[in-house]
C-alpha atoms as a PDB file:
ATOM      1  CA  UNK A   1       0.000   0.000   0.000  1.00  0.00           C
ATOM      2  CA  UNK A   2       2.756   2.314   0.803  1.00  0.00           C
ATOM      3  CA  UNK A   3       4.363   1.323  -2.750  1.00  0.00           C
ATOM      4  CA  UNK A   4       0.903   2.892  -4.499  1.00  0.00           C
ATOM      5  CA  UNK A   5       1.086   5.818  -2.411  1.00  0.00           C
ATOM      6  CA  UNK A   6       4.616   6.948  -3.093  1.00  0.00           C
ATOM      7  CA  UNK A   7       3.934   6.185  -7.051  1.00  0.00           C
ATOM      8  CA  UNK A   8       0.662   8.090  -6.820  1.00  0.00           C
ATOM      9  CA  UNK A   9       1.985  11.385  -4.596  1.00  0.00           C
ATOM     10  CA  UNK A  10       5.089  11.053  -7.308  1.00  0.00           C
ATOM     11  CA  UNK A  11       3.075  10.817 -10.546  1.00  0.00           C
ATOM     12  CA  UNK A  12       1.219  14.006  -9.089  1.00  0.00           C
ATOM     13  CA  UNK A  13       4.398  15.940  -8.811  1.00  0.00           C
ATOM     14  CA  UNK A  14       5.205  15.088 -12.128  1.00  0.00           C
ATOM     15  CA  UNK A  15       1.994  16.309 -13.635  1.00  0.00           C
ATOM     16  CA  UNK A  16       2.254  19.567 -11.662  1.00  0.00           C
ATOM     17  CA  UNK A  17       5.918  19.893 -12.812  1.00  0.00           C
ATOM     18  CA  UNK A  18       4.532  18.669 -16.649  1.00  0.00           C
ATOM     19  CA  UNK A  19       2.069  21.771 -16.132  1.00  0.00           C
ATOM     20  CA  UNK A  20       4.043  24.258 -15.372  1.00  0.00           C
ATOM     21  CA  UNK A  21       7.156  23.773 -18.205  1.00  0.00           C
ATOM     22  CA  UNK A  22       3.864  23.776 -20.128  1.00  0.00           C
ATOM     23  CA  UNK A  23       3.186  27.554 -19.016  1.00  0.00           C
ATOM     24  CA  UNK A  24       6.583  28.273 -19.051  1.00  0.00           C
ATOM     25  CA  UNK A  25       7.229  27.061 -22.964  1.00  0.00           C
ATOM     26  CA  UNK A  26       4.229  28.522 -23.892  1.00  0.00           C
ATOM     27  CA  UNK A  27       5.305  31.984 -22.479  1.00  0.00           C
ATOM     28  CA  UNK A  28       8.996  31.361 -24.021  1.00  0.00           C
ATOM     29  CA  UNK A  29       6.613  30.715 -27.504  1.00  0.00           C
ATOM     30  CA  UNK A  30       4.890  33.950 -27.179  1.00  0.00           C
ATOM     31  CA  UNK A  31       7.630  36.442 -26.291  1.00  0.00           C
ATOM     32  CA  UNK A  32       9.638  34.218 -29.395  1.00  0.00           C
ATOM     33  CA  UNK A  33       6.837  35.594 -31.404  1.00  0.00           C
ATOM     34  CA  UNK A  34       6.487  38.977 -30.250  1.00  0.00           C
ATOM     35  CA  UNK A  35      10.361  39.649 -30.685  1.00  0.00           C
ATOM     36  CA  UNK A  36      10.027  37.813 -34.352  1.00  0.00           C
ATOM     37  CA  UNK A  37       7.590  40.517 -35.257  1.00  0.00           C
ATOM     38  CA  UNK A  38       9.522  43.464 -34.113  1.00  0.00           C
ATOM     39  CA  UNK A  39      12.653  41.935 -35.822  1.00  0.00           C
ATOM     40  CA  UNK A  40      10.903  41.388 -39.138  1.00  0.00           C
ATOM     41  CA  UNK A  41      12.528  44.257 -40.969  1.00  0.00           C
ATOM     42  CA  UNK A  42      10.517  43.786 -44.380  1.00  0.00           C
ATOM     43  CA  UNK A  43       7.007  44.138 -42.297  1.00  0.00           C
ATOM     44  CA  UNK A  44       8.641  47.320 -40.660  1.00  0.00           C
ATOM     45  CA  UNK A  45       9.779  48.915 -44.071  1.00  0.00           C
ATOM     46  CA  UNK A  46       6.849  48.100 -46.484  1.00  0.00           C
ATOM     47  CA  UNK A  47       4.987  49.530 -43.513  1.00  0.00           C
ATOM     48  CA  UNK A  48       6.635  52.726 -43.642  1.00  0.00           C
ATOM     49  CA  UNK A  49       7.306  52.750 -47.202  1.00  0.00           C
ATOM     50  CA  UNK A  50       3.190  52.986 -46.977  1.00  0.00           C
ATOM     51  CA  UNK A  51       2.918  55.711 -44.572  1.00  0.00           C
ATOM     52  CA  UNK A  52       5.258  57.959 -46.390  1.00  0.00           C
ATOM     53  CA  UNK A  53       3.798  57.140 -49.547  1.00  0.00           C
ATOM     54  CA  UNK A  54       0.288  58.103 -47.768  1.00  0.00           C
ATOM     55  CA  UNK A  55       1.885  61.428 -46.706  1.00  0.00           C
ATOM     56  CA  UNK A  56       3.029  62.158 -50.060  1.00  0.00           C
ATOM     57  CA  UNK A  57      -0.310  61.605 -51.740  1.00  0.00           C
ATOM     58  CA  UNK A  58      -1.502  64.279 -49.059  1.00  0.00           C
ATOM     59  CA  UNK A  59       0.981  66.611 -49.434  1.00  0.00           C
ATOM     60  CA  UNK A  60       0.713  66.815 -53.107  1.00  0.00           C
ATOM     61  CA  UNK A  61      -3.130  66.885 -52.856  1.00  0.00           C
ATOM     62  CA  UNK A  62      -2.941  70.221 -50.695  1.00  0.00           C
ATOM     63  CA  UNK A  63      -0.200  71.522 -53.156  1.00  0.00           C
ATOM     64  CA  UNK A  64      -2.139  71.463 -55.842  1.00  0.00           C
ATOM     65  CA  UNK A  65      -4.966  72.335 -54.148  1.00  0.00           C
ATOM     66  CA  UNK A  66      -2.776  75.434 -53.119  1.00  0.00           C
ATOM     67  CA  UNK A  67      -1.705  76.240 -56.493  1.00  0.00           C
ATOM     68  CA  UNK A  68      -5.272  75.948 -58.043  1.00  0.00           C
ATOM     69  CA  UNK A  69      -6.380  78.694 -55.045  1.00  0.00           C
ATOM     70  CA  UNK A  70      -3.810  80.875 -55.940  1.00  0.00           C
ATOM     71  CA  UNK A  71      -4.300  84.017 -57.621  1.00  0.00           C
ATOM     72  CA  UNK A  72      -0.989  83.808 -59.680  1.00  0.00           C
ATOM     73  CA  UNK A  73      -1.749  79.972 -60.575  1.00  0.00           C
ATOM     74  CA  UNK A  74      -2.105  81.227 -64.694  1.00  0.00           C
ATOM     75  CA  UNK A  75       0.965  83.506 -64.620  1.00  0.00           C
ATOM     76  CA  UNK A  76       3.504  82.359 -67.834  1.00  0.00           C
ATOM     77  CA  UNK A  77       6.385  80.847 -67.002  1.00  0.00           C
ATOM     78  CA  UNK A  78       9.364  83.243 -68.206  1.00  0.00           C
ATOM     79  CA  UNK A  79      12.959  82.284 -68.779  1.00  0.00           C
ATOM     80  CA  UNK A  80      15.300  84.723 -67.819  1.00  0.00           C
ATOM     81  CA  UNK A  81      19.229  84.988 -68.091  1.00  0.00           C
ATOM     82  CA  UNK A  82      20.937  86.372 -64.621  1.00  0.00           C
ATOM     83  CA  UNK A  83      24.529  85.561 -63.154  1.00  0.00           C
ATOM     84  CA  UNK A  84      22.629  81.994 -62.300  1.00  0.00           C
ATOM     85  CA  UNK A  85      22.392  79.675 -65.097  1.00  0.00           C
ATOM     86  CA  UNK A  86      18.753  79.716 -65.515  1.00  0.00           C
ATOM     87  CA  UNK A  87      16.449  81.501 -63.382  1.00  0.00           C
ATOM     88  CA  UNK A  88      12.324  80.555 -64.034  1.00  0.00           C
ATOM     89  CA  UNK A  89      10.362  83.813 -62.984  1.00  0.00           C
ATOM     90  CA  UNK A  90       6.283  84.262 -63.279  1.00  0.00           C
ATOM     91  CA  UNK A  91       5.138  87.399 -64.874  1.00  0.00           C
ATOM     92  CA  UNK A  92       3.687  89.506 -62.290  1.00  0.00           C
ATOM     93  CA  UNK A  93       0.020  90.036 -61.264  1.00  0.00           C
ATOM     94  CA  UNK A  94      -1.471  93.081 -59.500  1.00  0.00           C
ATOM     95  CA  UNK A  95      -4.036  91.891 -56.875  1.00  0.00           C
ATOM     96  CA  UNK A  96      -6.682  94.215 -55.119  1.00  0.00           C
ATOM     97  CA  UNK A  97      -7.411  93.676 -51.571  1.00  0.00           C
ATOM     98  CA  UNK A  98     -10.715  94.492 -50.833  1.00  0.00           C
ATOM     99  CA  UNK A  99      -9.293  95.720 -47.365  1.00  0.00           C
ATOM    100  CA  UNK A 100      -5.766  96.988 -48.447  1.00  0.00           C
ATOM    101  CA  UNK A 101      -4.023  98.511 -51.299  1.00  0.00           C
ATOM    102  CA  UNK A 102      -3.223  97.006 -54.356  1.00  0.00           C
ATOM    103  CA  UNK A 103      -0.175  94.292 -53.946  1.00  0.00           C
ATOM    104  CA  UNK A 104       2.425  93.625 -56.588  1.00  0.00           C
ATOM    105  CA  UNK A 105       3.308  89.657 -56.464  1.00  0.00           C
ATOM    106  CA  UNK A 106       6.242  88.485 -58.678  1.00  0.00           C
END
């Protein structure tokens, strides 16, 4: 009788030592994972390759936008000859401010 009891009280220590390396490897599995995923490098740059890409679709969007608003936005394009190589200049417009006095813009 004493034989059955030893085996039994040690089979039950081995299934409460079987259960916890099972919570331990499955912790040691998870953190595994989580460092995988912060070390995958292609995730990380396709994922910002998107976001800038996203902030360069926006950017552009409120340039043009800008330059559609603006009041020179159908001003010719003139080449002009300085000390510089080649200097692009718009031909200026005379806006009046319905509050101020007319503004040269070049």
């Amino acid at each position: 009788m004493k034989e059955k009891e030893a085996l039994t009280a040690h089979v039950s220590v081995l299934t409460q030592q079987n259960c916890d390396l099972s919570k331990e490897l499955a912790h040691f599995v998870q953190q595994d994972e989580c460092l995988r995923n912060q070390l995958d490098r292609r995730c990380r740059v396709e994922g910002i390759e998107k976001k800038n890409h996203a902030e360069l679709a926006a950017s552009n969007t409120l340039v043009q936008e800008a330059r559609q608003n603006s009041p020179t936005k159908c001003a010719p394009v003139i080449m002009q000859r300085s000390c510089s190589p080649v200097r692009y200049v718009t031909q200026s417009y005379q806006y009046i401010s319905p509050c101020r006095s007319p503004v040269k813009y070049c």
